[in-house]
Protein backbone atom coordinates (compact mmCIF):
# COMPACT_ATOMS: atom_id res chain seq x y z
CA UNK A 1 -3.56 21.90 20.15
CA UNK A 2 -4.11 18.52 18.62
CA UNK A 3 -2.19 15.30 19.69
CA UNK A 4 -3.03 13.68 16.37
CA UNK A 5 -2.74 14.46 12.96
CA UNK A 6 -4.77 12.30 10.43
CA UNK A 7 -2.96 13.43 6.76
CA UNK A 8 -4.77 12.32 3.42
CA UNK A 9 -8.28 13.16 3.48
CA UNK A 10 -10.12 10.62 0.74
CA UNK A 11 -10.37 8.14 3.07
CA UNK A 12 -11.71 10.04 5.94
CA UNK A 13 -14.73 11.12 4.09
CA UNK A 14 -16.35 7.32 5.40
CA UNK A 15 -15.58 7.66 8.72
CA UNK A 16 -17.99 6.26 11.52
CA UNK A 17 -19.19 9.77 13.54
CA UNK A 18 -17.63 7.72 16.64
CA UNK A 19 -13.60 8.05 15.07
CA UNK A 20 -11.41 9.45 17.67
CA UNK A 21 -14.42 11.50 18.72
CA UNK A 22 -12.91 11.54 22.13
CA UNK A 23 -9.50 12.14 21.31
CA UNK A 24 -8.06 15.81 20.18
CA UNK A 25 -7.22 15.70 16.52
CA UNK A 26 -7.08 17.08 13.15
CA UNK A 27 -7.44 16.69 9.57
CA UNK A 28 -5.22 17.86 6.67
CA UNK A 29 -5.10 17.11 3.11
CA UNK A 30 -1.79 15.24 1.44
CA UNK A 31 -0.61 18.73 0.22
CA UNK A 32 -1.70 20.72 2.76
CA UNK A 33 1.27 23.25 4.07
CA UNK A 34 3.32 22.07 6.99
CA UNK A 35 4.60 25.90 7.45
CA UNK A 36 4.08 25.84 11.18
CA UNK A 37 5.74 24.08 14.46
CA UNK A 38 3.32 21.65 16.82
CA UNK A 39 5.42 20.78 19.78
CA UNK A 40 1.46 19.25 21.00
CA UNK A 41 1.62 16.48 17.99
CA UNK A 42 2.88 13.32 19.08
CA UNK A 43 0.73 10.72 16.29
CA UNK A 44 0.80 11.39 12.89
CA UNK A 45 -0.83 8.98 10.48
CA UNK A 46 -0.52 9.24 6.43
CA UNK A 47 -1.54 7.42 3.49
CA UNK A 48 0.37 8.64 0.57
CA UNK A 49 2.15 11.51 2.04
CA UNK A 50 5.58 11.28 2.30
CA UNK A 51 6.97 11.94 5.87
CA UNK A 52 10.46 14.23 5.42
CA UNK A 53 12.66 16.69 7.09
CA UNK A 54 9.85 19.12 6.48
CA UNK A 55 7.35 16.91 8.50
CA UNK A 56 9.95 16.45 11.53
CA UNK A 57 10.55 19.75 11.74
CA UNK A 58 7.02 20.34 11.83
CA UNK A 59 5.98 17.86 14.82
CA UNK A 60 9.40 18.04 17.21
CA UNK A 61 8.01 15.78 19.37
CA UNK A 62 6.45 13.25 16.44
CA UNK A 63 6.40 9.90 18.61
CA UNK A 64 4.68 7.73 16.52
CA UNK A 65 3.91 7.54 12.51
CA UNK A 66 0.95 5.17 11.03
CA UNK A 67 0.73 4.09 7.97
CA UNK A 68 -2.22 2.91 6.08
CA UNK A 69 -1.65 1.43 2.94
CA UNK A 70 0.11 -2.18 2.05
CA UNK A 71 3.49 -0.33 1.97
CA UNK A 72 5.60 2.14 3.57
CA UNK A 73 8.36 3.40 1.17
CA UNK A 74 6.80 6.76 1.74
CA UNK A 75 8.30 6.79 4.82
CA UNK A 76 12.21 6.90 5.45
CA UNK A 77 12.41 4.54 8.67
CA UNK A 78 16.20 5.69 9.06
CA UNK A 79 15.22 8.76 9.57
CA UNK A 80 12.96 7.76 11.93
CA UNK A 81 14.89 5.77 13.86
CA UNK A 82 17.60 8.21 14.74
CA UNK A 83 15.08 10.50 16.00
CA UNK A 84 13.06 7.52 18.34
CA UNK A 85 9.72 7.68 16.03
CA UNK A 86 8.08 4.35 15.93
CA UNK A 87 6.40 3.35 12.62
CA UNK A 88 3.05 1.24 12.76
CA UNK A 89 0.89 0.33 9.75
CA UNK A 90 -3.03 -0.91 10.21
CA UNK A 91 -5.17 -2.90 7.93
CA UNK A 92 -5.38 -1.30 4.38
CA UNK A 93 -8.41 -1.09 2.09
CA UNK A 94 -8.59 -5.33 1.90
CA UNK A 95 -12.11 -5.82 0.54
CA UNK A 96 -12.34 -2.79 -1.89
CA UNK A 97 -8.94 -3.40 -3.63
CA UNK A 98 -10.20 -7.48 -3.88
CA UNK A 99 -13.09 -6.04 -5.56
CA UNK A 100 -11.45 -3.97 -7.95
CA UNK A 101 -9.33 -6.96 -8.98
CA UNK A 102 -12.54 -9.31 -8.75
CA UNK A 103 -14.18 -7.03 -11.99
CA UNK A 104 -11.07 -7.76 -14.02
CA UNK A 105 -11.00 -11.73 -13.57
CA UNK A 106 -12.85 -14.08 -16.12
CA UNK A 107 -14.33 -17.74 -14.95
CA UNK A 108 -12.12 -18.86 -17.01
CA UNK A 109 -9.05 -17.36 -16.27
CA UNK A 110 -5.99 -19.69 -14.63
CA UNK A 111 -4.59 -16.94 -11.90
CA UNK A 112 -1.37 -16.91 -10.41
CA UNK A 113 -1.13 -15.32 -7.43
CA UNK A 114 2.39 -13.29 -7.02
CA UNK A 115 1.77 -12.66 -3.00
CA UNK A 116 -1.29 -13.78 -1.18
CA UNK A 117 -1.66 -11.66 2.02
CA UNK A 118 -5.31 -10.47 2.33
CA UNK A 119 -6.38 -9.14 -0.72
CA UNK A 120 -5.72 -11.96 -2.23
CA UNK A 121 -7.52 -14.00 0.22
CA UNK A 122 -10.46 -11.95 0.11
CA UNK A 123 -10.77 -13.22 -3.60
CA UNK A 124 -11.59 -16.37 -2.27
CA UNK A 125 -10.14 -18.38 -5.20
CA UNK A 126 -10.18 -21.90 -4.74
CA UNK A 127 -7.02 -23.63 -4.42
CA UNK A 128 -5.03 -20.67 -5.79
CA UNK A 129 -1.69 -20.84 -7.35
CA UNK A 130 0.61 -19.24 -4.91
CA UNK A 131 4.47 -17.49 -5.23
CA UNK A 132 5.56 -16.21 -2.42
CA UNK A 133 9.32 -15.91 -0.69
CA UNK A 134 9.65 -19.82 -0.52
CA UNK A 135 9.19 -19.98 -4.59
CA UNK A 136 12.44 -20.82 -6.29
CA UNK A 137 13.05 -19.04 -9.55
CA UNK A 138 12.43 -22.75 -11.28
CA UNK A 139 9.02 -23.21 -9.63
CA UNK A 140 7.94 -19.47 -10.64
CA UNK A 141 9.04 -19.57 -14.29
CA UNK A 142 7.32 -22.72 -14.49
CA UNK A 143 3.68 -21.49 -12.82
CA UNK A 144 3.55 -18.59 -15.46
CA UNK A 145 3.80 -20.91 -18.33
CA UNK A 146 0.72 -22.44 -17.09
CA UNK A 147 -1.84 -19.48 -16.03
CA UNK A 148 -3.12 -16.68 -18.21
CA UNK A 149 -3.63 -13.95 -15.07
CA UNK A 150 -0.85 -12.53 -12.83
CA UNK A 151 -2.47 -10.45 -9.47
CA UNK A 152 0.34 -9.21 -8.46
CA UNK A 153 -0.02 -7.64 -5.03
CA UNK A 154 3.30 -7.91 -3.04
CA UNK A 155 4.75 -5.39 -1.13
CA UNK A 156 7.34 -3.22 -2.71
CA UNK A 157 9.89 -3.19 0.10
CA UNK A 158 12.93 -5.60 -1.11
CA UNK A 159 10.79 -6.25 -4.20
CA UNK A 160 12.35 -4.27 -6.97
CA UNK A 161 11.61 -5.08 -10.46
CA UNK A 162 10.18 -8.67 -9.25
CA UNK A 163 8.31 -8.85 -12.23
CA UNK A 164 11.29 -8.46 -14.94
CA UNK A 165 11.87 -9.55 -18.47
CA UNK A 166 12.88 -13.22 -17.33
CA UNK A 167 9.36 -13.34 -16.28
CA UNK A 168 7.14 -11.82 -19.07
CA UNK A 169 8.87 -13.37 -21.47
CA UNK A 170 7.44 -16.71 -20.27
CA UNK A 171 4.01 -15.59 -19.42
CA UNK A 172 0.77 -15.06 -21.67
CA UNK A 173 -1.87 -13.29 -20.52
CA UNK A 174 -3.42 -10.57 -18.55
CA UNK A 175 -1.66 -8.96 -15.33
CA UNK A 176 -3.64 -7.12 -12.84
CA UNK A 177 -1.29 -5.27 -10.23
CA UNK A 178 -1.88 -3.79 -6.61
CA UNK A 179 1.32 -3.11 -6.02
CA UNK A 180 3.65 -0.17 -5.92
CA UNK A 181 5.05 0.96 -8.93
CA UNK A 182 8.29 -0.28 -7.99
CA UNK A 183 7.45 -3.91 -8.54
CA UNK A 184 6.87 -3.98 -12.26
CA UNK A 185 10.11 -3.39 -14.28
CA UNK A 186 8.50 -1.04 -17.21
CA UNK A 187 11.05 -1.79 -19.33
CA UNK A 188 10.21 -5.57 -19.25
CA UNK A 189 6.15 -4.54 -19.57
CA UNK A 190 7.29 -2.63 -22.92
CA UNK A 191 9.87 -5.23 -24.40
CA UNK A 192 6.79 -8.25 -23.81
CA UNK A 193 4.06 -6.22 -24.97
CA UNK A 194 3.06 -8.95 -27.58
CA UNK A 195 2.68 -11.40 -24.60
CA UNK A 196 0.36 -9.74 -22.65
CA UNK A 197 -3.86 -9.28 -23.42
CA UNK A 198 -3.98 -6.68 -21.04
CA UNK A 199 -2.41 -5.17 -18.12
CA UNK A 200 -4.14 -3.30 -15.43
CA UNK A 201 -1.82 -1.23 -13.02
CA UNK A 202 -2.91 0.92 -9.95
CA UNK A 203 0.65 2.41 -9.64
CA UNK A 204 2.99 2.85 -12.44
CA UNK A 205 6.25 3.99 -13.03
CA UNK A 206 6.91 6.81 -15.26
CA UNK A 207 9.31 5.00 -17.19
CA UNK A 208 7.87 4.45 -20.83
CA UNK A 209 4.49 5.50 -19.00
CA UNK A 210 2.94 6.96 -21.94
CA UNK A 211 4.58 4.76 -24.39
CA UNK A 212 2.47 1.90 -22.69
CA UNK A 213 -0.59 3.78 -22.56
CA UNK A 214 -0.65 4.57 -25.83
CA UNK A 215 -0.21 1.01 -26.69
CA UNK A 216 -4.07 0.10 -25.29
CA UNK A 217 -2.40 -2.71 -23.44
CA UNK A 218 -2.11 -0.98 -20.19
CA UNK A 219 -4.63 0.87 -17.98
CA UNK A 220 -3.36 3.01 -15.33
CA UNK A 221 -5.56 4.10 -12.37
CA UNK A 222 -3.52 5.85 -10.27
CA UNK A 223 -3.48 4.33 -6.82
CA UNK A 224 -7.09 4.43 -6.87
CA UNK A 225 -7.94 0.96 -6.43
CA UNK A 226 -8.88 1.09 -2.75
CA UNK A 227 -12.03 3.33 -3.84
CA UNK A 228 -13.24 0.84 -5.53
CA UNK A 229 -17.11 0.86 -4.47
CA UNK A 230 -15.87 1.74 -1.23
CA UNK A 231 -17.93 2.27 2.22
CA UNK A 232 -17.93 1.79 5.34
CA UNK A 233 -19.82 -1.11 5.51
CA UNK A 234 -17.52 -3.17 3.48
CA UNK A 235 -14.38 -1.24 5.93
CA UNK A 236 -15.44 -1.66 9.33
CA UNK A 237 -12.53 -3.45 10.12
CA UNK A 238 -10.38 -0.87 8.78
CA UNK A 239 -11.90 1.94 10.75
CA UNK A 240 -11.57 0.11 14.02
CA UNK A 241 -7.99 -0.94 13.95
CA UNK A 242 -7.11 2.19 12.92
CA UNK A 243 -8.94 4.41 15.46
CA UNK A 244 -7.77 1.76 17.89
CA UNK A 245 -4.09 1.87 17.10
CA UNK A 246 -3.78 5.88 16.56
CA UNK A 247 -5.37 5.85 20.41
CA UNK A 248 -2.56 3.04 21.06
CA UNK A 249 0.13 4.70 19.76
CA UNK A 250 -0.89 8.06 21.46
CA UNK A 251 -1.13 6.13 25.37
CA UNK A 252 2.15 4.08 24.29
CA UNK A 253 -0.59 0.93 24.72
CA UNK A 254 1.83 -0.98 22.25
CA UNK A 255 0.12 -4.62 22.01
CA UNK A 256 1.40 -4.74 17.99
CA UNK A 257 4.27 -5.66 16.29
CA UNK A 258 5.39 -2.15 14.95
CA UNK A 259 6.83 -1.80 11.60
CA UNK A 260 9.63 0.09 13.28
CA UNK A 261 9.94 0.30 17.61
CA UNK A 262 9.53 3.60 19.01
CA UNK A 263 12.93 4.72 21.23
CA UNK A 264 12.79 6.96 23.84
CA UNK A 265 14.33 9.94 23.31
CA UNK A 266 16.92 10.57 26.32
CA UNK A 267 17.55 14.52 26.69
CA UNK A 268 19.65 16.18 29.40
């Protein structure tokens, strides 16, 4: 029986022939059933599926759980730490997703970075305009006055409606988001439609969904940003920390930072 299970298939299809090729895995789709019990599984590592009672249930003796995307709200790390699983991510889809933005900047736009981990670096702007966690609210309000493209691309965990009506009401321009769907208060979007040229959204919220699309103003490409003219070549790097850290996590060879610490589970 396998040891690992690799869930979400789209990004498997540009694997190197040398992934895990030593190791005893498998592949299954995001929907594919979990009707069965794998005492054997002991990594499983997801993209967009979201890991639930049905998934523990599933793998009883799930040890570790890796993520690879920028966030990790599919995944309830409560749950996960009362039954010992650790959580890990690796490095997401960097140069594809900084592509897919790239195709939607002008020369002449003034950008405002709203978080600048590595798809934003891999923009290579010069001398970008940053916000990040050290931003006051005074500093921020002020920067959008002054640029004419948001790239929004901070995580969603703690980040709830960060981009809210106090926010479009002082910006003008075009908004091109990464993020999860979370991070954009829809509401605000609708209410500010007048201010804003365009906005291009990989995830969105249902809220007012089609209201906005039928408005012209807002493209929606559901989480599909990461395919953007995607191979291997330009995702070597992704490849090899992630079959790397599925072979750590399965040897307990722990020489990250996990998102969450694995516990040993003490039995009797």
């Amino acid at each position: 029986m396998s040891k690992i299970i690799v869930k979400d298939k789209k990004d498997m299809q540009w694997r190197p022939d040398s992934f895990l090729q030593n190791e005893d895995w498998d592949l299954h789709g995001q929907y594919d059933s979990l009707d069965f019990v794998d005492p054997e599984i002991e990594v499983l590592s997801v993209q967009f599926t979201k890991v639930g009672e049905k998934t523990y249930k599933a793998m009883p003796n799930l040890k570790w759980i890796v993520v690879r995307t920028h966030g990790f709200d599919n995944i309830n790390l409560s749950e996960c730490e009362k039954r010992g699983i650790g959580v890990a991510t690796t490095k997401p889809f960097t140069q594809s997703t900084a592509d897919w933005i790239k195709d939607k900047i002008d020369e002449n736009d003034k950008v405002l970075f709203i978080g600048y981990g590595a798809i934003a670096k891999s923009l290579n702007i010069a001398l970008p305009n940053i916000i990040d966690r050290k931003t006051t609210k005074e500093i921020l309000l002020k920067k959008v006055k002054e640029v004419n493209c948001l790239i929004v691309s901070i995580t969603p965990e703690g980040n709830d409606n960060y981009i809210n009506d106090e926010i479009l009401k002082n910006f003008k321009g075009k908004i091109i988001s990464v993020s999860r769907a979370n991070v954009i208060d829809n509401n605000a979007l609708l209410n500010n439609l007048d201010n804003i040229t365009h906005a291009y959204v990989d995830t969105l919220d249902s809220t007012h969904r089609e209201t906005l699309l039928e408005s012209g103003k807002v493209s929606y490409t559901k989480h599909t940003a990461w395919s953007h003219g995607f191979t291997y070549e330009n995702n070597k790097d992704y490849y090899n920390t992630l079959h790397k850290r599925l072979i750590d996590c399965l040897h307990n060879n722990i020489d990250f930072k996990p998102i969450l610490p694995r516990q040993e589970r003490i039995t009797f």
